[in-house]
PDB file of N, CA and C in Angstrom:
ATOM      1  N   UNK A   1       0.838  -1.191   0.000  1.00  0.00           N
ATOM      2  CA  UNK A   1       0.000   0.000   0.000  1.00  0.00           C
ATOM      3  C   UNK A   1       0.877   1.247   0.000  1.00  0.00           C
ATOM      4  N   UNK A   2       0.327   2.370  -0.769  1.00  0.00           N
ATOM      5  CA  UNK A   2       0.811   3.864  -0.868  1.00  0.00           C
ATOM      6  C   UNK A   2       0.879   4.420   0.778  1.00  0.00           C
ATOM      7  N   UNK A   3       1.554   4.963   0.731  1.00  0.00           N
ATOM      8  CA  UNK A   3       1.407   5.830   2.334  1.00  0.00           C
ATOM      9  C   UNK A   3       0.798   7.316   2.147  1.00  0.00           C
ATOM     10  N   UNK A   4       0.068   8.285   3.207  1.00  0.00           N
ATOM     11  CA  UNK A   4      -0.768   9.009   2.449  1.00  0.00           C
ATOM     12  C   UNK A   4       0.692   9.889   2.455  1.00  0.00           C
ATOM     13  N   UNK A   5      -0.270  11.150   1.471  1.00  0.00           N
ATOM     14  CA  UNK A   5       0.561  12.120   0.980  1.00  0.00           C
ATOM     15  C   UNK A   5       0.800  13.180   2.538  1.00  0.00           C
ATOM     16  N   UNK A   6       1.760  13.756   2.911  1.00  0.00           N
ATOM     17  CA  UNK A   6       1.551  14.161   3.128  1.00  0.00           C
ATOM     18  C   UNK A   6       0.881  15.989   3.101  1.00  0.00           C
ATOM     19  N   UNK A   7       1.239  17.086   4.475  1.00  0.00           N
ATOM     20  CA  UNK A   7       0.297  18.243   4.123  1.00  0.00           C
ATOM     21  C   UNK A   7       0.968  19.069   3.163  1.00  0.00           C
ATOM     22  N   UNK A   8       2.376  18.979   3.557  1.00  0.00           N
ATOM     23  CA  UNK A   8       3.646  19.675   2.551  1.00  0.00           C
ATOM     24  C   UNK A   8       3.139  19.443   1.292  1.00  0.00           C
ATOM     25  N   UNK A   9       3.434  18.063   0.821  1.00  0.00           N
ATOM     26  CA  UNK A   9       3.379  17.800  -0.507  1.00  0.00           C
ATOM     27  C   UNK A   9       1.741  18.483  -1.342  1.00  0.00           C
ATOM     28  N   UNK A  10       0.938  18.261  -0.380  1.00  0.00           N
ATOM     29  CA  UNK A  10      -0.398  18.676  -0.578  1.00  0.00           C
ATOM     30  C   UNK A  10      -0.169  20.021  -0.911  1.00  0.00           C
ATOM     31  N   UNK A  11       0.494  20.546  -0.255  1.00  0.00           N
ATOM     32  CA  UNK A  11       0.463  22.345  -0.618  1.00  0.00           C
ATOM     33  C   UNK A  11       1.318  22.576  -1.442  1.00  0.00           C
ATOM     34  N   UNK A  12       2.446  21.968  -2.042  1.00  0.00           N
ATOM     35  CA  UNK A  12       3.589  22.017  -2.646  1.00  0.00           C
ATOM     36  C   UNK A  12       2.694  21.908  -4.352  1.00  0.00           C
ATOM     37  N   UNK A  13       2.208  20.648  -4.230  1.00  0.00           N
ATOM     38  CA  UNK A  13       1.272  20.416  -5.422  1.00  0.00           C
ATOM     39  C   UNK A  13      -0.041  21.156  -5.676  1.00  0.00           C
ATOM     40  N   UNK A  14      -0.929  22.075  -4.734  1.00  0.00           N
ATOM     41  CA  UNK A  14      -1.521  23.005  -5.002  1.00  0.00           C
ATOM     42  C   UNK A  14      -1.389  24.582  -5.649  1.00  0.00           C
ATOM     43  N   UNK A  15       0.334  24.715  -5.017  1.00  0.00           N
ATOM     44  CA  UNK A  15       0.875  25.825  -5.635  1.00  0.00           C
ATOM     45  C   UNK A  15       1.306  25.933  -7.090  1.00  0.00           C
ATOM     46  N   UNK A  16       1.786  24.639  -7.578  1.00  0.00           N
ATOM     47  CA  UNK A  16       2.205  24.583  -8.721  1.00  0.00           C
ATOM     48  C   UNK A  16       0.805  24.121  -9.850  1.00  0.00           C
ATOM     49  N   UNK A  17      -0.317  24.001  -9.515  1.00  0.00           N
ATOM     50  CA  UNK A  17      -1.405  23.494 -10.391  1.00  0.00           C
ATOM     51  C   UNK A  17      -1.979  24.387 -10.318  1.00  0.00           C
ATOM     52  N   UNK A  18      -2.070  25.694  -9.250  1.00  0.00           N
ATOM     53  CA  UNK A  18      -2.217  26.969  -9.968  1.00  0.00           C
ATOM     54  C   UNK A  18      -1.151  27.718 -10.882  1.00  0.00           C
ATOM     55  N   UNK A  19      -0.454  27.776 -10.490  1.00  0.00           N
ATOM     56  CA  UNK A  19       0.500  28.281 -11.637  1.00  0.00           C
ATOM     57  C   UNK A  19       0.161  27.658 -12.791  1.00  0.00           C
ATOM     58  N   UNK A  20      -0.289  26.501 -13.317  1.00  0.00           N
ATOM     59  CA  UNK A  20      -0.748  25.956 -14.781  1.00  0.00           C
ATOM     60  C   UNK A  20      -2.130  26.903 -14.993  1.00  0.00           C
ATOM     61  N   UNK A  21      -3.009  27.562 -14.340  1.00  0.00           N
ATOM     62  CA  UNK A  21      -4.222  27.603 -14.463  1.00  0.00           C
ATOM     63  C   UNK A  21      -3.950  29.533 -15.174  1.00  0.00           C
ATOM     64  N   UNK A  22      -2.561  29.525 -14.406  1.00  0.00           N
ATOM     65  CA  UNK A  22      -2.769  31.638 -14.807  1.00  0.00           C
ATOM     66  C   UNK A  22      -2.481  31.444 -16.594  1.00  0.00           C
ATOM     67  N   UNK A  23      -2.520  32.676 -16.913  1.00  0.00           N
ATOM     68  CA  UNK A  23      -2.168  33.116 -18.490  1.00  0.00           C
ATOM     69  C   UNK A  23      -0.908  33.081 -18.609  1.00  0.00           C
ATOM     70  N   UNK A  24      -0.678  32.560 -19.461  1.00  0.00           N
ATOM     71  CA  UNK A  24       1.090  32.420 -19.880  1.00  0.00           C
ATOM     72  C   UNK A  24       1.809  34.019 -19.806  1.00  0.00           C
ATOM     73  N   UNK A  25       2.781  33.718 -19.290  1.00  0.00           N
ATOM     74  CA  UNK A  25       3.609  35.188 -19.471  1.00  0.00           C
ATOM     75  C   UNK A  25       4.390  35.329 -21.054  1.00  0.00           C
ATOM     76  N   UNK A  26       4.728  34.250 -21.669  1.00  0.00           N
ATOM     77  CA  UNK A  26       4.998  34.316 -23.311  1.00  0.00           C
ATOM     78  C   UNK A  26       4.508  35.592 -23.497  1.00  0.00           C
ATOM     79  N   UNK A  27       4.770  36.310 -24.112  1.00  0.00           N
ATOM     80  CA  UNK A  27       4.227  37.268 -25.097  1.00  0.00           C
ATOM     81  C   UNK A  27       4.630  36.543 -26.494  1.00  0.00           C
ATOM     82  N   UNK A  28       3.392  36.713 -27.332  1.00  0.00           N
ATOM     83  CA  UNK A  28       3.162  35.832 -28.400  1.00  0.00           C
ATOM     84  C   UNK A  28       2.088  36.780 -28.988  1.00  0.00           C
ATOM     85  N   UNK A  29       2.399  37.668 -30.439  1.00  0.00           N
ATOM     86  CA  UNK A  29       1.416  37.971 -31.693  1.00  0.00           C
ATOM     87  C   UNK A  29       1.142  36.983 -32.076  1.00  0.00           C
ATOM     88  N   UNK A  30      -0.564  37.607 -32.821  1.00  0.00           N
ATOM     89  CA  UNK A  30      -1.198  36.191 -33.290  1.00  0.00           C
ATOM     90  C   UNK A  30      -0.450  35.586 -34.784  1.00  0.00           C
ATOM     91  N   UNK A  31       0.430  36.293 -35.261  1.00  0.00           N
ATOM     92  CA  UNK A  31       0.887  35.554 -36.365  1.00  0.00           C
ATOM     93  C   UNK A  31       1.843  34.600 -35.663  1.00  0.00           C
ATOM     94  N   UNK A  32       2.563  35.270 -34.400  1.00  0.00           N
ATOM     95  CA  UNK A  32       3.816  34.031 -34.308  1.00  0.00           C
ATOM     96  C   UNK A  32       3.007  32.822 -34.069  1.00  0.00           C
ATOM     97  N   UNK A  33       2.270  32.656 -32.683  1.00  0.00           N
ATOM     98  CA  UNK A  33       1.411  31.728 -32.169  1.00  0.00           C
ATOM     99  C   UNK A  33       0.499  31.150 -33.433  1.00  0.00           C
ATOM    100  N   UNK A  34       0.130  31.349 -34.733  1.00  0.00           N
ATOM    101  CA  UNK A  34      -0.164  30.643 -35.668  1.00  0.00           C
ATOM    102  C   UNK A  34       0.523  30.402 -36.255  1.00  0.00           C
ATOM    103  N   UNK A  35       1.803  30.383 -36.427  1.00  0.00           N
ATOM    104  CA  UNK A  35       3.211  29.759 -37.115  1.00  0.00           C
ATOM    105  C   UNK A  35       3.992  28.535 -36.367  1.00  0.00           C
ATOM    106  N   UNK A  36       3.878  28.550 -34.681  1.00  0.00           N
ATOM    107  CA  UNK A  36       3.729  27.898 -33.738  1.00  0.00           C
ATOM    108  C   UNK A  36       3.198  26.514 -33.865  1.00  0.00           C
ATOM    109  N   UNK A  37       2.074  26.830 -34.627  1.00  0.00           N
ATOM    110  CA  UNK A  37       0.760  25.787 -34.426  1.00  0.00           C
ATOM    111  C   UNK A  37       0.852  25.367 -36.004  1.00  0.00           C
ATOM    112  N   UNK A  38       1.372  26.013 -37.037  1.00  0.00           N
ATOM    113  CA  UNK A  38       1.544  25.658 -38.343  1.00  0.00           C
ATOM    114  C   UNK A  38       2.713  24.558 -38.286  1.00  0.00           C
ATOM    115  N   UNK A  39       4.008  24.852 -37.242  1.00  0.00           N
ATOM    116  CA  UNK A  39       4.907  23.993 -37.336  1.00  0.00           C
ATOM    117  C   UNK A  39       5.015  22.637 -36.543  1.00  0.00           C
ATOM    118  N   UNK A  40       3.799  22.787 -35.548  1.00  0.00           N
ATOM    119  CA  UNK A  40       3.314  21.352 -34.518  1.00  0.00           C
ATOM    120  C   UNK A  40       2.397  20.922 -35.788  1.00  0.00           C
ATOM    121  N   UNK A  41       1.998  21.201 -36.414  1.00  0.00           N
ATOM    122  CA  UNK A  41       0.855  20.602 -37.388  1.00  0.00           C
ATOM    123  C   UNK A  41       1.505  19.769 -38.556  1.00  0.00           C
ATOM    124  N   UNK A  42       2.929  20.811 -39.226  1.00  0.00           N
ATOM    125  CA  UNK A  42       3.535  20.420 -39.908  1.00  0.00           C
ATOM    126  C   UNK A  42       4.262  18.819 -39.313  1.00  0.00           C
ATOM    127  N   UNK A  43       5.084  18.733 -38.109  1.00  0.00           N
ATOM    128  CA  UNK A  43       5.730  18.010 -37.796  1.00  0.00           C
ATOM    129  C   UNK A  43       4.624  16.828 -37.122  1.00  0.00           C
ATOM    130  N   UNK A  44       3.407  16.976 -37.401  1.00  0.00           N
ATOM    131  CA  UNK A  44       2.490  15.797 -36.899  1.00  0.00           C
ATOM    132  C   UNK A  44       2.136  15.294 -38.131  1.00  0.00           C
ATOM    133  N   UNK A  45       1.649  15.969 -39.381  1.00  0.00           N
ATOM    134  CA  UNK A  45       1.640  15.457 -40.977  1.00  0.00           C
ATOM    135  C   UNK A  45       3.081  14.837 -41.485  1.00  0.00           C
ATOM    136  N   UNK A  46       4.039  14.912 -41.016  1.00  0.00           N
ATOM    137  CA  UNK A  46       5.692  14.841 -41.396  1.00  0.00           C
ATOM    138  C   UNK A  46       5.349  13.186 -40.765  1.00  0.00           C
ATOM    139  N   UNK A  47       4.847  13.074 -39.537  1.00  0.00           N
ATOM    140  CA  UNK A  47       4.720  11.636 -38.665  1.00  0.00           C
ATOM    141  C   UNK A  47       3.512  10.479 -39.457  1.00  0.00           C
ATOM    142  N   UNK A  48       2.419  11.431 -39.773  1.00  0.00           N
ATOM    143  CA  UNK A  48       1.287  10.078 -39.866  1.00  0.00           C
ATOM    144  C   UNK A  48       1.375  10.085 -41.296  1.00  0.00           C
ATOM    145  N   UNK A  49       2.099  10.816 -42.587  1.00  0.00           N
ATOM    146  CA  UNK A  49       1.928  10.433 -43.601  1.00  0.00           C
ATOM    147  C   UNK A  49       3.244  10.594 -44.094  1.00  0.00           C
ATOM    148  N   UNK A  50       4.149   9.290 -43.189  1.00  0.00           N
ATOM    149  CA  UNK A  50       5.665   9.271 -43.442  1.00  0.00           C
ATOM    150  C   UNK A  50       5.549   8.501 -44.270  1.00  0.00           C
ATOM    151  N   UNK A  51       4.689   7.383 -44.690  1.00  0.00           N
ATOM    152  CA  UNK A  51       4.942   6.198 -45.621  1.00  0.00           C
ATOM    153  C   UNK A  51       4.398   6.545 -46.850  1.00  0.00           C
ATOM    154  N   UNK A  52       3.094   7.275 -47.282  1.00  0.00           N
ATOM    155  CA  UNK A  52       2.834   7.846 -47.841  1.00  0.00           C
ATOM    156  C   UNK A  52       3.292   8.991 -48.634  1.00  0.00           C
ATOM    157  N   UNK A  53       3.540   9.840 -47.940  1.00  0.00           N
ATOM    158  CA  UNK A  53       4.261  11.367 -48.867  1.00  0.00           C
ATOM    159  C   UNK A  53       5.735  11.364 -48.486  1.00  0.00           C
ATOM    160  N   UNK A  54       6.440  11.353 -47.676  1.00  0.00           N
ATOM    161  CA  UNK A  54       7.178  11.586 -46.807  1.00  0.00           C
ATOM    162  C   UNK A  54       8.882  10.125 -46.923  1.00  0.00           C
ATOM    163  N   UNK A  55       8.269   9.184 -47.999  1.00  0.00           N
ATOM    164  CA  UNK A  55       9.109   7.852 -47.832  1.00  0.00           C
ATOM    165  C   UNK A  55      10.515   8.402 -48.003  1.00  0.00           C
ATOM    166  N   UNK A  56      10.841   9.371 -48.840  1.00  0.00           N
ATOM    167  CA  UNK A  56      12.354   9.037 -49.451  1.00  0.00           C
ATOM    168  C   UNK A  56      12.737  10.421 -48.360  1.00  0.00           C
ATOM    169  N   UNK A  57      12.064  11.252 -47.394  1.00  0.00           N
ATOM    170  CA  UNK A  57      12.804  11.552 -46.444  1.00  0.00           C
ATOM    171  C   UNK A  57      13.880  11.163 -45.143  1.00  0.00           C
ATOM    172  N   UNK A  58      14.351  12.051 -45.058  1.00  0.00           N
ATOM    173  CA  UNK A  58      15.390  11.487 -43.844  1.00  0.00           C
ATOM    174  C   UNK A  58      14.406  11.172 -42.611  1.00  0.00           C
ATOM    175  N   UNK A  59      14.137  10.136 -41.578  1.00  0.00           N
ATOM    176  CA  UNK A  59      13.232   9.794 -40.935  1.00  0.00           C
ATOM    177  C   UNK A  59      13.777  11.070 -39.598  1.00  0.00           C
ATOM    178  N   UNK A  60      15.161  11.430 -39.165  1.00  0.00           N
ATOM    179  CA  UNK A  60      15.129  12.280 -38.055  1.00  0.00           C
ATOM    180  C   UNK A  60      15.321  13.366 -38.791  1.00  0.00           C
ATOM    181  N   UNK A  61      14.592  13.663 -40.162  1.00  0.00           N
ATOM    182  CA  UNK A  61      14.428  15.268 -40.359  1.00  0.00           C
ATOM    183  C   UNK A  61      13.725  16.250 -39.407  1.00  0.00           C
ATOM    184  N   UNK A  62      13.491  17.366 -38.911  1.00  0.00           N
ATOM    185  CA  UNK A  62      13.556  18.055 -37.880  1.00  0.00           C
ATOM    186  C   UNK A  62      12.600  18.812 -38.552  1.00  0.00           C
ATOM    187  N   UNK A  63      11.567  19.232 -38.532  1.00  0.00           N
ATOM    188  CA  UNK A  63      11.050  20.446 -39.524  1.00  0.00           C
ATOM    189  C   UNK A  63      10.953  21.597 -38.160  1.00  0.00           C
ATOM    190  N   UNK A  64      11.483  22.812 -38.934  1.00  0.00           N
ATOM    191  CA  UNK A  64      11.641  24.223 -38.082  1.00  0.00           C
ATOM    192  C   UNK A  64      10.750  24.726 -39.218  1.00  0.00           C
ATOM    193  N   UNK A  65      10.795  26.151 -38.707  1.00  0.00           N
ATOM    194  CA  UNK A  65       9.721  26.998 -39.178  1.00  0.00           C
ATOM    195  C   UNK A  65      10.170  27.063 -41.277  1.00  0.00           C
ATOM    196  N   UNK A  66      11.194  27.378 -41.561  1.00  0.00           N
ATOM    197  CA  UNK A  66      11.737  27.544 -42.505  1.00  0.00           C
ATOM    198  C   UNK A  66      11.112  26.115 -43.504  1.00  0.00           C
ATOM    199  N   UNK A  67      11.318  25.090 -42.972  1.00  0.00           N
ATOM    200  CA  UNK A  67      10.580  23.425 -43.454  1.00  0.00           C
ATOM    201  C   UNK A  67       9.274  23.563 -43.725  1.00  0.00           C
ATOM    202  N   UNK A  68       8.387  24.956 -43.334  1.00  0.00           N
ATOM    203  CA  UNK A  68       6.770  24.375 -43.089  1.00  0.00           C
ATOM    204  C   UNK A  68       6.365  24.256 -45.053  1.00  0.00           C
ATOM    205  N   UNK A  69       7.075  24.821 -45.426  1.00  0.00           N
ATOM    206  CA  UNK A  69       6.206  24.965 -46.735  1.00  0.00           C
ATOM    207  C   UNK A  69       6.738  24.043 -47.812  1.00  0.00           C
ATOM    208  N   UNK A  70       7.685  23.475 -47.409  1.00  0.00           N
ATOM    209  CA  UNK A  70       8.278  22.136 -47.882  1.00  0.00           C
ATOM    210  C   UNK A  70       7.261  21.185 -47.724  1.00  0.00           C
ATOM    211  N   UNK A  71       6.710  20.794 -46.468  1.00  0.00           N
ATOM    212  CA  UNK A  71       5.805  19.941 -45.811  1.00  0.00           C
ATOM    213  C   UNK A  71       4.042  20.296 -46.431  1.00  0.00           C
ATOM    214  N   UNK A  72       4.439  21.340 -47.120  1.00  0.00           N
ATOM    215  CA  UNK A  72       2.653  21.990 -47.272  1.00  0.00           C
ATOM    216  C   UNK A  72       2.582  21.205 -48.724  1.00  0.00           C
ATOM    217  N   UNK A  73       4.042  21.510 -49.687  1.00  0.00           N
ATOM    218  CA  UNK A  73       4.171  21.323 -51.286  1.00  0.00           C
ATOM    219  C   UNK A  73       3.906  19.552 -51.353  1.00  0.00           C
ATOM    220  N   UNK A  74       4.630  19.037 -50.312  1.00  0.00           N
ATOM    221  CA  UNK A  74       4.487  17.419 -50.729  1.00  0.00           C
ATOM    222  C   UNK A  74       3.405  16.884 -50.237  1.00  0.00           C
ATOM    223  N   UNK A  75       2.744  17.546 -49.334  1.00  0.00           N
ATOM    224  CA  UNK A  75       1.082  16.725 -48.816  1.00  0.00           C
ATOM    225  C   UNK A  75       0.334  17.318 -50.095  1.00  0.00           C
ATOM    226  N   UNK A  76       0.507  18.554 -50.751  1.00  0.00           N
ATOM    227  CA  UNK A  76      -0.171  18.850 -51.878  1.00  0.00           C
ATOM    228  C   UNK A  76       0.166  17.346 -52.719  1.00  0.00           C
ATOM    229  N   UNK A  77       1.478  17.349 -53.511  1.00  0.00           N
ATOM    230  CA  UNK A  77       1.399  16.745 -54.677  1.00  0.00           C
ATOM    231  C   UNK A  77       1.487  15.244 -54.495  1.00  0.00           C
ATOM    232  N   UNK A  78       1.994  14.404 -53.088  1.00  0.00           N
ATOM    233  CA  UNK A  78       1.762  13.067 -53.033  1.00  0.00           C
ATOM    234  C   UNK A  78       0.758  12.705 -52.077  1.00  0.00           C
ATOM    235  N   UNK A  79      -0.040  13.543 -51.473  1.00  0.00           N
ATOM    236  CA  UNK A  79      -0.885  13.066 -50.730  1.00  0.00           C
ATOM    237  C   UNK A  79      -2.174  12.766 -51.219  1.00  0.00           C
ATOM    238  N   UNK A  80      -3.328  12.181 -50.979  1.00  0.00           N
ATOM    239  CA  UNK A  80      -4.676  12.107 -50.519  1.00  0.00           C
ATOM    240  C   UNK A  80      -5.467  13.329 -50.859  1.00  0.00           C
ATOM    241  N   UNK A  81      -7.051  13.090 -50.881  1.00  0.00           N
ATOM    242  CA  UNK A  81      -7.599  14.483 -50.388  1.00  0.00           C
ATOM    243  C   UNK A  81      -7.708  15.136 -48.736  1.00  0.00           C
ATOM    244  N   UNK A  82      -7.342  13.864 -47.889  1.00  0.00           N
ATOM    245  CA  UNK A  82      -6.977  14.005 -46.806  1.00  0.00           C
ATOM    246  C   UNK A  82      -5.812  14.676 -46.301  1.00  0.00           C
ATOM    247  N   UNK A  83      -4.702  14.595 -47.219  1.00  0.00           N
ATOM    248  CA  UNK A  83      -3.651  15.573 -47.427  1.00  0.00           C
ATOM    249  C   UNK A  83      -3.610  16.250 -47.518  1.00  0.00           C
ATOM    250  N   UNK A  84      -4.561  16.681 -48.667  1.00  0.00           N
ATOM    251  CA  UNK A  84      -4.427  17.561 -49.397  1.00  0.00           C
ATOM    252  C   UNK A  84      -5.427  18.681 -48.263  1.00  0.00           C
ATOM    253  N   UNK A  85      -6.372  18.484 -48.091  1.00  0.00           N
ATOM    254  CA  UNK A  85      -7.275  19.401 -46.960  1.00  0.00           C
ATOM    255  C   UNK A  85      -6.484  19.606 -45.157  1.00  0.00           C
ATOM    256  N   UNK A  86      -5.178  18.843 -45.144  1.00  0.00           N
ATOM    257  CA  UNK A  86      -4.487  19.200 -44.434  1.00  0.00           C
ATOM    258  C   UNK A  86      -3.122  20.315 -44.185  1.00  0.00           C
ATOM    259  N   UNK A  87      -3.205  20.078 -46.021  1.00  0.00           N
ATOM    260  CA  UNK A  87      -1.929  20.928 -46.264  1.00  0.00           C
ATOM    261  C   UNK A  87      -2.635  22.371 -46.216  1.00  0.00           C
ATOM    262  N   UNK A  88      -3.724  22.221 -46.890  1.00  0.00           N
ATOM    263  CA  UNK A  88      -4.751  23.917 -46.798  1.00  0.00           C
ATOM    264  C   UNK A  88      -4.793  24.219 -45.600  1.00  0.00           C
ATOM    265  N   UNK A  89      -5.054  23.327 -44.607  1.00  0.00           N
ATOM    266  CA  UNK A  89      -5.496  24.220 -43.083  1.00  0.00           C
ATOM    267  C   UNK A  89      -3.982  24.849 -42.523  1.00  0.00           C
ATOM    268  N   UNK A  90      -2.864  23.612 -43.169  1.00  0.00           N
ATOM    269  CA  UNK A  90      -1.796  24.233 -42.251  1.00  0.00           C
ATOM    270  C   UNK A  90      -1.240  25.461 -43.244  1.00  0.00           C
ATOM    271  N   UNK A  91      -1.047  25.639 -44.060  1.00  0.00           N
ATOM    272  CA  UNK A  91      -0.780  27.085 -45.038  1.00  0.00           C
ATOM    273  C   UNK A  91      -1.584  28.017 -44.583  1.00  0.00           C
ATOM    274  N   UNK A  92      -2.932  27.901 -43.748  1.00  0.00           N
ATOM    275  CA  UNK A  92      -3.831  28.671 -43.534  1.00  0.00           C
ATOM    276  C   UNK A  92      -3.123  29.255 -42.269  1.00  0.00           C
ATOM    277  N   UNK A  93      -2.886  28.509 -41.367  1.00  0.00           N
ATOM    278  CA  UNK A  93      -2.084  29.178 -40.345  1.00  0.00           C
ATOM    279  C   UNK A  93      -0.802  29.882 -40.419  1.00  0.00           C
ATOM    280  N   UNK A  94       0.385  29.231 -41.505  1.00  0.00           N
ATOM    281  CA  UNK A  94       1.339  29.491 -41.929  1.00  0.00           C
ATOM    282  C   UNK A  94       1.290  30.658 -42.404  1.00  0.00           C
ATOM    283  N   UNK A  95       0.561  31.059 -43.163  1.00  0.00           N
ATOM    284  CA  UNK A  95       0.463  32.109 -44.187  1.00  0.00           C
ATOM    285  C   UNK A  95      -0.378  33.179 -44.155  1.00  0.00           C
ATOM    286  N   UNK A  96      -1.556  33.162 -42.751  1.00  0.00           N
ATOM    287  CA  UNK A  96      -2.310  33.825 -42.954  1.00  0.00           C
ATOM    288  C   UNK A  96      -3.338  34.546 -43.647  1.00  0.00           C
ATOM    289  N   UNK A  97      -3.829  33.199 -44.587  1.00  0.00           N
ATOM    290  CA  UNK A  97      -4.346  33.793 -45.622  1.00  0.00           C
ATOM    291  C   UNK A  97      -5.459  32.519 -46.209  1.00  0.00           C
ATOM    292  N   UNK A  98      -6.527  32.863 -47.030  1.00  0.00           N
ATOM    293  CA  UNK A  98      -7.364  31.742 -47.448  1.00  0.00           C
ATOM    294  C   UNK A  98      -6.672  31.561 -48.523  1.00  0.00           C
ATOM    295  N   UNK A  99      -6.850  30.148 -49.111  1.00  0.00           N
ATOM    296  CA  UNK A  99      -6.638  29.582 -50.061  1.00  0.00           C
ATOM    297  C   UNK A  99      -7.282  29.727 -51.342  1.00  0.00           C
TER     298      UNK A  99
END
């Protein structure tokens, strides 16, 4: 059996699960924070359609911000329409702009 927690730890772990709850101190414009989210998007399409679009890449390629539109061109031309409506949403963030 666990032994209980004690009151320390109890308060130790209350202090820090508010600190998750305040507003980030980041300062972040909405273009960076959608370039942010263009390049977690990019590097999650880079993962689930590695066998698919992605085969003759290097498998620990790294995509940084500079990579996103590399990642937008090949879900365009070897992907799916599933790709393909993925590569639009992430250019949408990337680029700020409709398609």
């Amino acid at each position: 059996m666990s032994e209980p927690i004690s009151d320390e730890v109890k308060k130790y772990l209350r202090g820090i699960g508010a600190k998750g709850g305040r507003k980030s101190r980041r300062r972040l414009d909405p273009a960076q924070a959608r370039r942010m989210v263009a390049v977690r998007e990019a590097r999650r399409a880079f993962r689930d359609y590695k066998t698919q679009c992605f085969w003759s890449f290097d498998p620990a390629w790294i995509i940084q911000n500079e990579q996103v539109p590399l990642v937008i061109r090949t879900l365009r031309n070897e992907g799916n329409a599933q790709a393909f409506a993925l590569a639009r949403r992430i250019h949408r963030l990337y680029a700020n702009q409709e398609l």
